[in-house]
N, C-alpha and C. Protein backbone atom coordinates (compact mmCIF):
# COMPACT_ATOMS: atom_id res chain seq x y z
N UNK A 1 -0.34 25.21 -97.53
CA UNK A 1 -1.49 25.53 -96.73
C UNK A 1 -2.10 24.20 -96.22
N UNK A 2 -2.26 24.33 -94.98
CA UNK A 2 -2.92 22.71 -94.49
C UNK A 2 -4.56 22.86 -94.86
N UNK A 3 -4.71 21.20 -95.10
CA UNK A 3 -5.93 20.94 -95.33
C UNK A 3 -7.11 20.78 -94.12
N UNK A 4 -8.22 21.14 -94.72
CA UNK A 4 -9.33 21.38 -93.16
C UNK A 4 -9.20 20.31 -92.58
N UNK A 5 -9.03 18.92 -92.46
CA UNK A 5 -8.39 17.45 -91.09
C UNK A 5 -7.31 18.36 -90.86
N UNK A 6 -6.35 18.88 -91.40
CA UNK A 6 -4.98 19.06 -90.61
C UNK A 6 -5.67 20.52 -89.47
N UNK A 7 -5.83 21.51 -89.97
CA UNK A 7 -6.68 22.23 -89.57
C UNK A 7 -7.60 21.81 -87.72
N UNK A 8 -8.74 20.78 -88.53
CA UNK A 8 -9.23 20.31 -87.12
C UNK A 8 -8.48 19.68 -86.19
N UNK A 9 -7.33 19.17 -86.76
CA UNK A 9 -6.47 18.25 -85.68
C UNK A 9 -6.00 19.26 -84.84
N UNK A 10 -5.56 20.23 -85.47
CA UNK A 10 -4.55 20.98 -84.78
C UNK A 10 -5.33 22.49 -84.38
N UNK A 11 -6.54 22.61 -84.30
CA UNK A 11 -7.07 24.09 -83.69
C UNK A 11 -6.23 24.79 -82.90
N UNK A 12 -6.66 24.36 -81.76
CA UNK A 12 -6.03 24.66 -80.30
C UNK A 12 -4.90 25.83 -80.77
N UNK A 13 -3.68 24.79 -81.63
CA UNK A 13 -2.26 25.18 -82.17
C UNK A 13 -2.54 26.83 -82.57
N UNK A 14 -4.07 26.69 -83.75
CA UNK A 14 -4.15 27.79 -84.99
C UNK A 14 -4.65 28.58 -84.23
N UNK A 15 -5.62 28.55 -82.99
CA UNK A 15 -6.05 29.49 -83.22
C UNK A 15 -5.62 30.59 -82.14
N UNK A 16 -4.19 29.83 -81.27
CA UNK A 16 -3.77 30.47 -80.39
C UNK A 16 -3.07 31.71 -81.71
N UNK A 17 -2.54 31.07 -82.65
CA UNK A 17 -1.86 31.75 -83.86
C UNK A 17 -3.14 32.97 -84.26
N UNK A 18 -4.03 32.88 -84.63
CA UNK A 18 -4.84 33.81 -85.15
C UNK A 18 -5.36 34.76 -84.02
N UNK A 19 -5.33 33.93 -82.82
CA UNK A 19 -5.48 35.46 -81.34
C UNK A 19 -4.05 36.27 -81.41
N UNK A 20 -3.24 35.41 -81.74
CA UNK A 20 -1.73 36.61 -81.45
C UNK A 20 -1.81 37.93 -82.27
N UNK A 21 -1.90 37.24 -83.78
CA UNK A 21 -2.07 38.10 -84.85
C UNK A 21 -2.84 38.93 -84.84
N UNK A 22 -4.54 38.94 -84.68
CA UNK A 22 -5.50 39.23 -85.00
C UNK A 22 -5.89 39.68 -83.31
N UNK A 23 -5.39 40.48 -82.67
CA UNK A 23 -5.78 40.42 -80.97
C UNK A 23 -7.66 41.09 -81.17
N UNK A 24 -7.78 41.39 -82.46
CA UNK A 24 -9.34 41.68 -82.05
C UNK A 24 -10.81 40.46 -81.88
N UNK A 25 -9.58 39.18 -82.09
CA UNK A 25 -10.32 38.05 -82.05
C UNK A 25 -10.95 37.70 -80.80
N UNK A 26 -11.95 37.51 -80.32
CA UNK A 26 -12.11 36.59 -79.41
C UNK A 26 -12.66 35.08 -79.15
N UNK A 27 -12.54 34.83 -77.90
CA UNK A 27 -12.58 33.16 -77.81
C UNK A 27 -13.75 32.37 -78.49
N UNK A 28 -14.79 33.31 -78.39
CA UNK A 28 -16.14 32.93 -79.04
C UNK A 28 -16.04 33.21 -80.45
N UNK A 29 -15.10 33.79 -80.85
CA UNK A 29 -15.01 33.81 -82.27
C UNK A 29 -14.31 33.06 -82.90
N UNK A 30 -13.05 32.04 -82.09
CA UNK A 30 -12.36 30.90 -82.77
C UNK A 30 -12.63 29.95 -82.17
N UNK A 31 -14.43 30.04 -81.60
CA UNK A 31 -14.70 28.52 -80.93
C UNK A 31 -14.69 27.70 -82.34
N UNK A 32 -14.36 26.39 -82.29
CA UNK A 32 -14.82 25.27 -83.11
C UNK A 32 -15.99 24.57 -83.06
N UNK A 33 -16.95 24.29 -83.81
CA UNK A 33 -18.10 23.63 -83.64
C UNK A 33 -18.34 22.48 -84.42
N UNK A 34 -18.15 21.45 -84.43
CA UNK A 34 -18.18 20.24 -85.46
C UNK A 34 -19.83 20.92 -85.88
N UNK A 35 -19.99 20.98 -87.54
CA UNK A 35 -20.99 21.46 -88.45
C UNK A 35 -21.14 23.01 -88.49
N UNK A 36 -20.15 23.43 -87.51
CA UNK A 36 -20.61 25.45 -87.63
C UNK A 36 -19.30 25.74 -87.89
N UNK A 37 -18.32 25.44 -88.85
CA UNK A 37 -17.31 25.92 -89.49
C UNK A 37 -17.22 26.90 -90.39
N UNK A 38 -18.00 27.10 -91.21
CA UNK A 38 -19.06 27.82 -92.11
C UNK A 38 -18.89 29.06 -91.18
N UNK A 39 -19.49 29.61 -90.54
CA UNK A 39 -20.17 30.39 -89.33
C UNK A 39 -18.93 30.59 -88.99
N UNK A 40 -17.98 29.88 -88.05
CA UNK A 40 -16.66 30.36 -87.32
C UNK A 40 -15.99 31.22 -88.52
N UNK A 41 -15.82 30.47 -89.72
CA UNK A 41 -14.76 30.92 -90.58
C UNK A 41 -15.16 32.57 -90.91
N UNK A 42 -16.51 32.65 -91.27
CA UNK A 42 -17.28 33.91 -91.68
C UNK A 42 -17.26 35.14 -90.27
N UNK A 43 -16.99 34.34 -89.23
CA UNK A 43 -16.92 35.47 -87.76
C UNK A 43 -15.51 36.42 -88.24
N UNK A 44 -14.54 35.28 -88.31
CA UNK A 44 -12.94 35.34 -88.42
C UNK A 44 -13.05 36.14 -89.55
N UNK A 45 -13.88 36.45 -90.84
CA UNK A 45 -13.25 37.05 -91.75
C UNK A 45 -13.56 38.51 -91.50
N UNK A 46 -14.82 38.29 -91.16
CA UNK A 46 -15.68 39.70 -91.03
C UNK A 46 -14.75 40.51 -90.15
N UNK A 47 -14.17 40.33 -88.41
CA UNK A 47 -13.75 41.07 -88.36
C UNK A 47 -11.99 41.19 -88.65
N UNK A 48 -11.51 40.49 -89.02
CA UNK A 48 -10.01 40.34 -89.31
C UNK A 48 -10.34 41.21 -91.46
N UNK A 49 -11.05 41.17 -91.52
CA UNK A 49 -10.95 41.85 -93.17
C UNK A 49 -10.02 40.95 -94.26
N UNK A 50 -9.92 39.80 -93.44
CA UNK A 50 -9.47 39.29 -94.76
C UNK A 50 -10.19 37.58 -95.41
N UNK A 51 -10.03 37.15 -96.58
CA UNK A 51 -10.63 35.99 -96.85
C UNK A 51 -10.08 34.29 -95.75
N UNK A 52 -10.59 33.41 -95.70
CA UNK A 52 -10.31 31.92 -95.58
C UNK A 52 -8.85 31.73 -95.90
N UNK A 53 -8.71 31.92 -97.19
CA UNK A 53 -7.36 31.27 -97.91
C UNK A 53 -6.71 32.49 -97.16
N UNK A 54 -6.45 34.01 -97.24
CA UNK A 54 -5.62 34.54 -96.86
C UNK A 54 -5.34 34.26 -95.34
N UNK A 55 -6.14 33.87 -94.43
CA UNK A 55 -6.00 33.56 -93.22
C UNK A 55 -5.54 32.13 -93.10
N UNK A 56 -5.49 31.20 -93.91
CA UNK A 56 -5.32 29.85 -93.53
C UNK A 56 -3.44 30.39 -93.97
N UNK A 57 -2.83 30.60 -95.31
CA UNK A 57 -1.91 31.41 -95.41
C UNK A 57 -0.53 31.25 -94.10
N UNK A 58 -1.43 31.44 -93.26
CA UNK A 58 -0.58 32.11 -91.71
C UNK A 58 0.16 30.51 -91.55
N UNK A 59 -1.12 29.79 -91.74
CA UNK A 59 -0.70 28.16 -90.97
C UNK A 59 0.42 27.34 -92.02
N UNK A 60 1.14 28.25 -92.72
CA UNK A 60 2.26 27.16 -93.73
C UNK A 60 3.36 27.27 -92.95
């Protein structure tokens, strides 16, 4: 599982990955915000139903 730097380096990459998967995502929901990560991550769980770790998971 990559670590949150590998993570920020590579968004763009993940989160085209988590719109494929998850098509109920939207853009405002895998915006990145340097200090509102917290907040993004909690958008992503609420409506995808699953935790952080099970969603980071995808990115190995």
């Amino acid at each position: 599982m990559p670590n949150e730097q590998e993570i920020k380096g590579n968004w763009n990459e993940y989160k085209g990955k988590l719109k494929q998967k998850y098509g109920e995502l939207t853009d405002d929901d895998v915006t990145y915000q340097e200090g509102k990560e917290d907040e993004m991550w909690g958008r992503i769980e609420q409506k995808v139903g699953k935790t952080k770790k099970e969603i980071m998971s995808l990115f190995d």
